[in-house]
Protein backbone atom coordinates (compact mmCIF):
# COMPACT_ATOMS: atom_id res chain seq x y z
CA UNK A 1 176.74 40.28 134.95
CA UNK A 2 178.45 41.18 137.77
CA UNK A 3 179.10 43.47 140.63
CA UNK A 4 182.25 44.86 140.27
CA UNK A 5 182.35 47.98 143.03
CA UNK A 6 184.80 48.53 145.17
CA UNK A 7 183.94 47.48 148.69
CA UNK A 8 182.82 50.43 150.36
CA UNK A 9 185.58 52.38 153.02
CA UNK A 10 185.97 51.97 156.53
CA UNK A 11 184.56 54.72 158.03
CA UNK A 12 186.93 56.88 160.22
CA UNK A 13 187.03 57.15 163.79
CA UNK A 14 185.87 60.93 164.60
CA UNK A 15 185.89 61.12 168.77
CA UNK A 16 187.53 63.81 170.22
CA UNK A 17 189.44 63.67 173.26
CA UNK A 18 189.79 66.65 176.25
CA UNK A 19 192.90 65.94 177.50
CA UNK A 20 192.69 67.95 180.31
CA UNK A 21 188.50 67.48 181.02
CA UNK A 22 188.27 69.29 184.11
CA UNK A 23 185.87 72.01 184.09
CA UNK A 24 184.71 70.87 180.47
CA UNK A 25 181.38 70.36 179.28
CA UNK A 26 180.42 68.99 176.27
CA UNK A 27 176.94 70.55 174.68
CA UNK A 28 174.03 70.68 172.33
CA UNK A 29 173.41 74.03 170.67
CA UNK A 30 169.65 74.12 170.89
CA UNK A 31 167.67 76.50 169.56
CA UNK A 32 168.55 79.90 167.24
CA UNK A 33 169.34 82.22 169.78
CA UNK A 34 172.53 83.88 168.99
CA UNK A 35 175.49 82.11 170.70
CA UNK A 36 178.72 82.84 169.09
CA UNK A 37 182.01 80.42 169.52
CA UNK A 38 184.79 82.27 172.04
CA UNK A 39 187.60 82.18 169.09
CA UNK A 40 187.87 83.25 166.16
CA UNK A 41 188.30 81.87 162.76
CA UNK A 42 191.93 82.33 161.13
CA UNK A 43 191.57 85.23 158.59
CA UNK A 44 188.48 86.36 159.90
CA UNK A 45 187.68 89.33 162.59
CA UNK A 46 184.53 88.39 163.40
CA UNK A 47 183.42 85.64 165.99
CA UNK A 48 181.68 82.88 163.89
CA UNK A 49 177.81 81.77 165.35
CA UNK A 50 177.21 78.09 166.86
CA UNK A 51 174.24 76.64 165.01
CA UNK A 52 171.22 74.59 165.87
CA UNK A 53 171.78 71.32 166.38
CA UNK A 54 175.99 71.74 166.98
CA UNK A 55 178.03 69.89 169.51
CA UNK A 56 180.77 72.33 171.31
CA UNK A 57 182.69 72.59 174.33
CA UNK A 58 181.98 75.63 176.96
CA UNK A 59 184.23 75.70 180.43
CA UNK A 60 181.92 78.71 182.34
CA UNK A 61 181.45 81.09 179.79
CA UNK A 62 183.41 80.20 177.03
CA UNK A 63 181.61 78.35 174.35
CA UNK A 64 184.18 76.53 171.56
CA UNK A 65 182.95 74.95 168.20
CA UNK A 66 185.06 71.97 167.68
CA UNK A 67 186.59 73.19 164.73
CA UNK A 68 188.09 76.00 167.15
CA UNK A 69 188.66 73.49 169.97
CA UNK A 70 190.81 71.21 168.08
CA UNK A 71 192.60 74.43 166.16
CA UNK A 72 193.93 75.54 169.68
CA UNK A 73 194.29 72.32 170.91
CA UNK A 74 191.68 72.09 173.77
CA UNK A 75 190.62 68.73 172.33
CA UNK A 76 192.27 66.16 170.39
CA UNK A 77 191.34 63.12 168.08
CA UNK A 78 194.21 61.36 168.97
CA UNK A 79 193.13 58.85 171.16
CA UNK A 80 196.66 57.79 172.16
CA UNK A 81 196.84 61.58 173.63
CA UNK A 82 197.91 59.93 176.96
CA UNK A 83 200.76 58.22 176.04
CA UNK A 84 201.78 60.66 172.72
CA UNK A 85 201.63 64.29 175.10
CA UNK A 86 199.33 66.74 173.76
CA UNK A 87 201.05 70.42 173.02
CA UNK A 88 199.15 73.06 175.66
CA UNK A 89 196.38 75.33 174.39
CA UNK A 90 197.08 78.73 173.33
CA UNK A 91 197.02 81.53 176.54
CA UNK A 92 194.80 83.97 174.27
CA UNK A 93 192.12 81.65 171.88
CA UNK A 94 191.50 85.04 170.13
């Protein structure tokens, strides 16, 4: 008897890219303080928490989950960003 599985999938590159970096920071949310992301989520009115254990992006005191970040285009996971242009972030993230 054989094995007859399909081989298993590639997995997918998932880096993000700051296209502009300058000022940027990327961080570790430790600990379950209450730090909240700077945007928020579409449909919602509330600002959504950062969680133990999450990576964001914070410029001074703005704190971005990724999710947000790459909504509003502060980061990118096109690695070609350089040569494709990357469309500006939104003024107003809220």
């Amino acid at each position: 008897m054989s094995d007859t599985s399909p081989p298993a999938p590639e997995p997918q590159d998932r880096r993000v890219y700051i296209p502009e970096p300058e000022g940027w920071k990327a961080r570790i949310k430790i600990g379950w303080d209450n730090d909240y992301c700077y945007a928020k989520s579409p449909g919602q009115d509330y600002f959504h928490l950062l969680l133990n254990g999450e990576v964001y992006i914070q410029k001074e005191h703005e704190k971005f989950c990724l999710t947000c970040a790459l909504r509003l285009g502060l980061v990118t996971s096109d690695r070609l960003y350089w040569q494709n242009g990357v469309r500006p972030p939104r003024k107003d993230p809220l």
